[in-house]
Protein backbone atom coordinates (compact mmCIF):
# COMPACT_ATOMS: atom_id res chain seq x y z
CA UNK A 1 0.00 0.00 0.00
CA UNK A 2 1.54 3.41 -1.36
CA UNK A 3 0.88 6.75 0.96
CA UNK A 4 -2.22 8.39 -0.09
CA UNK A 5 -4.65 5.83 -1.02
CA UNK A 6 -8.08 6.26 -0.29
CA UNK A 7 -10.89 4.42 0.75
CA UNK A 8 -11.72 2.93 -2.28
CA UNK A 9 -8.41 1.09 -2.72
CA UNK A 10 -10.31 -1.03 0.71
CA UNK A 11 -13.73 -1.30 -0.99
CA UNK A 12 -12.93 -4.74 -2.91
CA UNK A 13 -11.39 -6.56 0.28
CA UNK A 14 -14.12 -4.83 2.51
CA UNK A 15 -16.83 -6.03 0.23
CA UNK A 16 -15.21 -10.04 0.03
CA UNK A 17 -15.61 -9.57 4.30
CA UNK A 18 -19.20 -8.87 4.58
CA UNK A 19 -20.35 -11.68 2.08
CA UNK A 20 -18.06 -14.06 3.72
CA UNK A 21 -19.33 -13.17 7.11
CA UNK A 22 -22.84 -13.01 6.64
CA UNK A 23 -22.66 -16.75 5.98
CA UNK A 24 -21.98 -16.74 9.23
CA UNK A 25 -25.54 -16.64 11.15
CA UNK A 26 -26.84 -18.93 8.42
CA UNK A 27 -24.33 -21.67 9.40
CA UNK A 28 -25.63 -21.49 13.19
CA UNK A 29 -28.66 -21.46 12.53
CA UNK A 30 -28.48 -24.91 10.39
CA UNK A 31 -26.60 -26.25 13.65
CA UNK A 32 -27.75 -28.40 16.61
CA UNK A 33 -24.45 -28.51 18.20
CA UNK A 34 -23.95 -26.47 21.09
CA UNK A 35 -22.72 -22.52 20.69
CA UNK A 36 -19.25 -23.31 22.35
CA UNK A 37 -18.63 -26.68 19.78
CA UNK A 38 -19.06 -24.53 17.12
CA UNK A 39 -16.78 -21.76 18.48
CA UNK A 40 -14.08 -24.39 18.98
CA UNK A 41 -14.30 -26.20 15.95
CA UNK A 42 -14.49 -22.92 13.73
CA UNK A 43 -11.46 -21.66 15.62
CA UNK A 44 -9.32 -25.09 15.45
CA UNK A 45 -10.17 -26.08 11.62
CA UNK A 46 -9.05 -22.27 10.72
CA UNK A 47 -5.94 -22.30 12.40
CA UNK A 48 -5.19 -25.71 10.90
CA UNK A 49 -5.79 -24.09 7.62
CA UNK A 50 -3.46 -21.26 8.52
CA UNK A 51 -0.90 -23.58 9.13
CA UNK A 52 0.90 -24.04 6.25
CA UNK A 53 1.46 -20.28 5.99
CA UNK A 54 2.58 -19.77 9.37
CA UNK A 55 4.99 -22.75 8.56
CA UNK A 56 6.34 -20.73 5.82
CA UNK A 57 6.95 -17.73 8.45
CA UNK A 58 8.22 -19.85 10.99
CA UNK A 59 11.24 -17.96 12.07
CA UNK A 60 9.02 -15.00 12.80
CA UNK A 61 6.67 -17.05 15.51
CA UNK A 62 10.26 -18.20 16.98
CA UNK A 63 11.27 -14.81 17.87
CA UNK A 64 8.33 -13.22 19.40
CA UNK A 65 8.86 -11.20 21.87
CA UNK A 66 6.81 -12.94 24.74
CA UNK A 67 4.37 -9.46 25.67
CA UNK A 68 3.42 -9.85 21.91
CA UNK A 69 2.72 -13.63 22.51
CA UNK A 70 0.66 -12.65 25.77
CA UNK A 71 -1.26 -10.35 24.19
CA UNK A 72 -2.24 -12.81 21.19
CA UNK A 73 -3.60 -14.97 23.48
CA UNK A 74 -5.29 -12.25 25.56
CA UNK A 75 -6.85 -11.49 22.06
CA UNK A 76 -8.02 -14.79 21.69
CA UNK A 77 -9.97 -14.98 24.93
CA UNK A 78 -11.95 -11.92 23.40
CA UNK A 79 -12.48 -13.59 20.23
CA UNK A 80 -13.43 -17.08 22.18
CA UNK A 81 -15.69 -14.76 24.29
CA UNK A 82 -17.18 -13.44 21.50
CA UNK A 83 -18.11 -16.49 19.35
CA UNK A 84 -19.83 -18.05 22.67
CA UNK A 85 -21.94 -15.02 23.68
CA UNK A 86 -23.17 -14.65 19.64
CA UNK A 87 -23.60 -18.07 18.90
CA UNK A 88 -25.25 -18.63 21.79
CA UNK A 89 -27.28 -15.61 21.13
CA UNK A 90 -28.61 -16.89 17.72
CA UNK A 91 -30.21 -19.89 19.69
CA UNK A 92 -32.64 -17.76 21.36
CA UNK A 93 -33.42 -15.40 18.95
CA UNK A 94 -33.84 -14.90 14.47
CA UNK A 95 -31.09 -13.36 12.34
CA UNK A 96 -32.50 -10.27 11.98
CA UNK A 97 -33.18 -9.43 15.36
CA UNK A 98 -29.89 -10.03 16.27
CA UNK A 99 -28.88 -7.01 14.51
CA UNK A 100 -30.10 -4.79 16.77
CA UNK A 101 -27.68 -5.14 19.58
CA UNK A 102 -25.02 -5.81 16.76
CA UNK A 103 -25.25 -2.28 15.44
CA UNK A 104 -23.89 -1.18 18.59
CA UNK A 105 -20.43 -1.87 17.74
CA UNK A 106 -19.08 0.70 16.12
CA UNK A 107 -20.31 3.27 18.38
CA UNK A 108 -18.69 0.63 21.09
CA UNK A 109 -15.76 0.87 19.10
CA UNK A 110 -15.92 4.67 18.54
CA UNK A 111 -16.19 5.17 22.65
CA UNK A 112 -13.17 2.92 23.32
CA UNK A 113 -10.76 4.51 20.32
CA UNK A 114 -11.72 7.79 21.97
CA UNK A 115 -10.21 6.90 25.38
CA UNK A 116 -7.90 4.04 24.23
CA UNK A 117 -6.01 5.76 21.40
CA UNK A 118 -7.37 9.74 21.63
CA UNK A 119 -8.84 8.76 18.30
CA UNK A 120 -11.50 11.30 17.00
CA UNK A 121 -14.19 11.39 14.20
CA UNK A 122 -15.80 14.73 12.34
CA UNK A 123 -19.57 15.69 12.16
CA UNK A 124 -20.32 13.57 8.83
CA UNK A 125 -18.62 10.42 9.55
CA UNK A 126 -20.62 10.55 12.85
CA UNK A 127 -23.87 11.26 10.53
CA UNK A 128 -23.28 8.58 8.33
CA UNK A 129 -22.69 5.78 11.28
CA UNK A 130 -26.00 7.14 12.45
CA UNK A 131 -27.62 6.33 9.30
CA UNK A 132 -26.40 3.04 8.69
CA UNK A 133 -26.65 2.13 13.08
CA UNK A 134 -30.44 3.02 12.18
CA UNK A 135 -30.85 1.52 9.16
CA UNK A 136 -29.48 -1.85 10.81
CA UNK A 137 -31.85 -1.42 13.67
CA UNK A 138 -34.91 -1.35 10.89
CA UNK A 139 -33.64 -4.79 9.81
CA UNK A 140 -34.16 -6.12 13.17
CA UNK A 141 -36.88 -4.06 14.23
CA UNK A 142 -39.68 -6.11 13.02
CA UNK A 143 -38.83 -10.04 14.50
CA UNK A 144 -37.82 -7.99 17.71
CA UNK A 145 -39.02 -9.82 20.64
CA UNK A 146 -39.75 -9.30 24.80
CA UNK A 147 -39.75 -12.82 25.32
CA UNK A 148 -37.51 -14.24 28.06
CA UNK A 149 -35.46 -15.70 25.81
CA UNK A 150 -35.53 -13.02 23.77
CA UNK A 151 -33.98 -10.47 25.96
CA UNK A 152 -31.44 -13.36 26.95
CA UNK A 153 -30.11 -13.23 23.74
CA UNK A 154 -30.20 -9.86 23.08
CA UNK A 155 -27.80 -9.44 26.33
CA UNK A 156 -25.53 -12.34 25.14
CA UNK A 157 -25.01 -10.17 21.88
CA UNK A 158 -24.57 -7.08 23.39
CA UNK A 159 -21.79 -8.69 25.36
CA UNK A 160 -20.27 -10.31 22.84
CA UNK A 161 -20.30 -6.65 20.74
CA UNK A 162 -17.75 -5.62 23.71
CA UNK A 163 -15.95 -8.93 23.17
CA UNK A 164 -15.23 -8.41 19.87
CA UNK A 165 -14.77 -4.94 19.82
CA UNK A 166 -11.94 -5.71 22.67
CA UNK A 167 -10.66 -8.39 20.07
CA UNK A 168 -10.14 -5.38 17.35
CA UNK A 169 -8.75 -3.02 19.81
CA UNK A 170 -5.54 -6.03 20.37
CA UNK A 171 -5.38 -6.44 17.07
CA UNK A 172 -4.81 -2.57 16.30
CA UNK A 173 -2.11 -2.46 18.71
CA UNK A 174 -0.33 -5.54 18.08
CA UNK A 175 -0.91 -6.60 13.97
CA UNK A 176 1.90 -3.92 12.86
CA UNK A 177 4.66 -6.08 14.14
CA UNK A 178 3.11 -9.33 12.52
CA UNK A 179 2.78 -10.36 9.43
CA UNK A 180 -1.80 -11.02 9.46
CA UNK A 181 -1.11 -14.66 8.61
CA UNK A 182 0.82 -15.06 11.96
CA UNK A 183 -1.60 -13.06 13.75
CA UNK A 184 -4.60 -14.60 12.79
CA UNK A 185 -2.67 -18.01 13.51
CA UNK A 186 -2.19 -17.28 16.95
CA UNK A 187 -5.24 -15.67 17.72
CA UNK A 188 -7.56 -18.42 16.65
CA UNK A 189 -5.53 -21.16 18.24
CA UNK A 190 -5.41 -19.36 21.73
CA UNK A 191 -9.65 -19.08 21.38
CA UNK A 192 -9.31 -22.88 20.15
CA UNK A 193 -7.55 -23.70 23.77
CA UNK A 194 -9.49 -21.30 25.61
CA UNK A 195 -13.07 -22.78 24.20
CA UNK A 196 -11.22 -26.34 25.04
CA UNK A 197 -10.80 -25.73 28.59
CA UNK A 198 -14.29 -24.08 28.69
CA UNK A 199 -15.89 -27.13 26.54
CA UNK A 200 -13.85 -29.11 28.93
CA UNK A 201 -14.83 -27.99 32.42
CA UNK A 202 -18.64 -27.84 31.69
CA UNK A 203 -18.45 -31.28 30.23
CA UNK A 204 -19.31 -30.33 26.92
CA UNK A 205 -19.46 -33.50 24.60
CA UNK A 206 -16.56 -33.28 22.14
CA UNK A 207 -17.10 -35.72 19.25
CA UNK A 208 -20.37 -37.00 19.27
CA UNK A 209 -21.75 -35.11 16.32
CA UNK A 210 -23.66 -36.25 13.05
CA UNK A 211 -21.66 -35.54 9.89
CA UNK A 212 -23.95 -32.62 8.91
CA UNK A 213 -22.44 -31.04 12.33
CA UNK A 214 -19.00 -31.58 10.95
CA UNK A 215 -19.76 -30.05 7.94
CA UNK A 216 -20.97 -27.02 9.32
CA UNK A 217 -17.71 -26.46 11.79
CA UNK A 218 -15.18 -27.08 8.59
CA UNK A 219 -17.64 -24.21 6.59
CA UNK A 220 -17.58 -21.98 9.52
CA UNK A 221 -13.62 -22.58 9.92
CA UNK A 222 -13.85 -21.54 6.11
CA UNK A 223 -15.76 -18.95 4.75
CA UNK A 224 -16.78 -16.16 7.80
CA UNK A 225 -13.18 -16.93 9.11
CA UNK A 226 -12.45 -15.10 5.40
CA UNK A 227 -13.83 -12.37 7.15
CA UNK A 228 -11.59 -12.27 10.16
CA UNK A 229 -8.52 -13.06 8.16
CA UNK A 230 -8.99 -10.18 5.75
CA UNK A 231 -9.87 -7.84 9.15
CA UNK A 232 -6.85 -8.36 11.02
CA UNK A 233 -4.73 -7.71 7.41
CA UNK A 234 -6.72 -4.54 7.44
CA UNK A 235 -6.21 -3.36 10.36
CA UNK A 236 -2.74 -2.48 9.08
CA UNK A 237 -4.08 0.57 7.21
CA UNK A 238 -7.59 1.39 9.37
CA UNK A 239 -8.59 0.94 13.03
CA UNK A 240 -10.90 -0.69 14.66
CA UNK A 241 -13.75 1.57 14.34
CA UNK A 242 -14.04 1.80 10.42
CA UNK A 243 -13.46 -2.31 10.76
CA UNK A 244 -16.63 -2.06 12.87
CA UNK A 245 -18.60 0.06 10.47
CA UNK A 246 -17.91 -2.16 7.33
CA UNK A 247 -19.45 -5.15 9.35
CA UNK A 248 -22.45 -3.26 9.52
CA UNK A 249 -23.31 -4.49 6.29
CA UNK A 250 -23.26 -8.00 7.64
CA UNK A 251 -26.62 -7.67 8.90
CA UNK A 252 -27.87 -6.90 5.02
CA UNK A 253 -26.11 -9.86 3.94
CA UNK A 254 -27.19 -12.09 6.56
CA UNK A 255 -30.78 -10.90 6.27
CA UNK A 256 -31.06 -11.42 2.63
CA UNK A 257 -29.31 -15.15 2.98
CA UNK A 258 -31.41 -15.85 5.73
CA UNK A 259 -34.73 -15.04 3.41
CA UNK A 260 -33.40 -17.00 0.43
CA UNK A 261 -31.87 -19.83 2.32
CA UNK A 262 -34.07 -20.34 5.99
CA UNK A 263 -37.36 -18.85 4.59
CA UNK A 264 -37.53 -15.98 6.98
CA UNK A 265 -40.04 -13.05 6.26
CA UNK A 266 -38.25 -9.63 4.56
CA UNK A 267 -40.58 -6.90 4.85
CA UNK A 268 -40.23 -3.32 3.21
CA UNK A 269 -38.91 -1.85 6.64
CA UNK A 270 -36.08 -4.24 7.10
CA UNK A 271 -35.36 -3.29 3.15
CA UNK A 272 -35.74 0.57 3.32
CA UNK A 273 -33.14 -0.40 6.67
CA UNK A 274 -30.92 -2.12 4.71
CA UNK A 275 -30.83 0.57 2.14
CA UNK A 276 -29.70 3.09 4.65
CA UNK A 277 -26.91 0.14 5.87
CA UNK A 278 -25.58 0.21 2.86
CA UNK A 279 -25.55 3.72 2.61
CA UNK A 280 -24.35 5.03 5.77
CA UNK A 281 -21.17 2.30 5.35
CA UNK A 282 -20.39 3.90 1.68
CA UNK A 283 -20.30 7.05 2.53
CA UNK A 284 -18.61 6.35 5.89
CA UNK A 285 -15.59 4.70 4.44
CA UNK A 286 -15.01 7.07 1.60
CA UNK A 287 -15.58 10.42 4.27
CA UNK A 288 -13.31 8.70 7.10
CA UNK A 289 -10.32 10.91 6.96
CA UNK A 290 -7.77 8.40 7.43
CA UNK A 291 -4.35 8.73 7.70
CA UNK A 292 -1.93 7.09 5.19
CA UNK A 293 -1.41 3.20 5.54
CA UNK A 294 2.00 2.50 7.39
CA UNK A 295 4.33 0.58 5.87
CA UNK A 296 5.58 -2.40 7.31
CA UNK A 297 8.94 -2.76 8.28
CA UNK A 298 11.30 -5.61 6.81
CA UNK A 299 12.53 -7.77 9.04
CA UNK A 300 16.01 -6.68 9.31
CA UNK A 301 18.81 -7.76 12.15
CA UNK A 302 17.95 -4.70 14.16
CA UNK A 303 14.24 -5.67 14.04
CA UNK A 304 15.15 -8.90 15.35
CA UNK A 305 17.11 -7.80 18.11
CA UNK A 306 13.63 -6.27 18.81
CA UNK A 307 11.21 -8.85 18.62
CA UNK A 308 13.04 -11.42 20.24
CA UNK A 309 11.73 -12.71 23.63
C-alpha cells in the first residue's frame, strides 16, 4: 500500500468480508451442536488451515517477543468470548433481530478509540454511522421480541459486541509487528484452547456429532473466518472503528441469505433499513479521513534484536 490511497483502494477486500461473514448466522442457525462446539471447531479447523502459511513464516513465531505472545492470546480470549456469547445468542433469537444489539459496535468501538487511542471522528462520519446504526436497527426491528429468551439473547449479543470490539482493539495495537497470517494463527488457536478448557470444564461432549455437524464447523472454519482473516490484514491501514462500520453491512447480507436460504419473512422496513446500511457504510468509508497506511517494516537484524523474547 503506497501513501495516499483512499478508501476505495479497501472497498474490494471490505466487500469479500461482509459476504463471507454473513454466511456466518446462516451456518448457526443450520446447527444443533452447542454454541461453544461450534466456536471451537471454527477456531481449530481455521488455524489448521493457517498452518501451512505460518509454517512458511516460521522464524518470525520463533522470535516473538513474549508481551506480543501474551497479548495474542489475551486477544483470543476476546475472540473465544465473542463467538460463545453470539452463537449462543442466535439460539434464542432470528437473524435479523440479532442485529439490533449488533449495530452497537461501532459506536462501542468509537467510545473505546476515543479513550484508548485519543482517536477522533468529524460531524459527517458521525452522521453517516448514524444512518447506517439506524438503518441496521430497521432490519431487526420487526422479529424484535420481549420474550424471556428473547432479551437473553439480546444481552448475550450485546456482550459479545464488547468482546469483539476488545478483540479489534488487540489487534490494532499488536498486527503492525506481525505479518496477518501469523496473527490470525495465533489468535484463533489461543480461542481454540481457551473454548477447550471451557468445553472441557462444563463437560461439553466433544465428538459425538452427526456428519452434517461436521460439515458445518469445517464451513464456519472456512468462509466467515475469510472475514476475520482479511480484518486483522486490514487493520494495518484502518482501526478498529471503520473495521466495525464495514461489518455493519453484515446484517444486510445475513438478512437477505437468511430469506433466500431459511425462509424468513423480509418486509419493506427491514429493506428501506438495509438501504440506509448500505448507505451510511459507503459514505462512511469514503468520508473517514484516514491517515496514510504505514508501511511495514522488513525484518532486518535490528528488528530482530527487537522482537526477540
Amino acid at each position: 500500500m503506497k501513501q495516499g490511497e483512499n478508501s476505495r483502494s479497501f472497498g474490494l477486500p471490505l466487500t469479500i468480508s461482509i459476504i463471507a461473514i454473513s454466511f456466518s448466522a446462516i451456518f448457526v442457525k443450520w446447527s444443533d451442536a452447542p454454541a461453544s462446539i461450534l466456536s471451537m471447531y471454527r477456531m481449530l479447523f481455521a488455524s489448521l488451515l493457517l498452518t501451512p502459511m505460518v509454517w512458511k513464516n516460521r522464524q518470525e513465531l520463533i522470535q516473538m517477543r513474549k508481551k506480543t505472545g501474551f497479548l495474542l492470546f489475551f486477544s483470543g480470549i476476546f475472540l473465544a468470548c465473542h463467538f460463545v456469547l453470539w452463537f449462543g445468542s442466535l439460539k434464542y433469537t432470528t437473524v435479523a433481530s440479532s442485529t439490533i444489539i449488533l449495530a452497537l459496535q461501532p459506536m462501542v468501538s468509537l467510545i473505546g478509540g476515543f479513550f484508548l487511542f485519543k482517536e477522533r471522528t468529524n460531524a459527517a462520519a458521525l452522521l453517516t454511522m448514524g444512518i447506517a446504526i439506524i438503518g441496521a436497527m430497521m432490519i431487526g426491528w420487526g422479529d424484535f421480541g420481549l420474550s424471556a429468551d428473547a432479551i437473553k439473547g439480546d444481552f448475550l449479543s450485546f456482550f459479545s459486541v464488547i468482546a469483539v470490539v476488545g478483540y479489534l482493539f488487540i489487534g490494532q495495537t499488536i498486527v503492525k509487528k506481525l505479518s496477518h497470517w501469523l496473527y490470525s494463527f495465533c489468535v484463533f488457536f489461543s480461542a481454540t484452547i481457551v473454548l477447550f478448557f471451557y468445553n472441557l470444564f462444563n463437560g461439553v461432549e466433544f465428538t459425538n456429532y452427526p456428519g452434517k455437524e461436521w460439515v458445518i464447523f469445517l464451513l464456519l472454519a472456512t468462509v466467515p473466518t475469510i472475514s476475520h482473516v482479511i480484518n486483522n490484514w486490514l487493520l494495518n491501514y484502518v482501526n478498529a472503528t471503520t473495521i466495525s462500520m464495514s461489518i455493519l453491512g453484515e446484517p444486510v447480507g445475513s438478512t437477505i441469505l437468511a430469506y433466500f436460504i431459511l425462509g424468513e419473512q423480509l418486509s419493506a422496513w427491514q429493506v428501506a433499513g438495509g438501504v440506509l446500511v448500505l448507505f451510511g457504510v459507503f459514505f462512511f468509508l469514503t468520508r473517514q479521513q484516514k491517515k496514510g497506511p504505514v508501511s511495514k517494516p522488513e525484518i532486518t537484524d535490528t528488528r530482530k534484536m527487537d522482537i526477540i523474547a
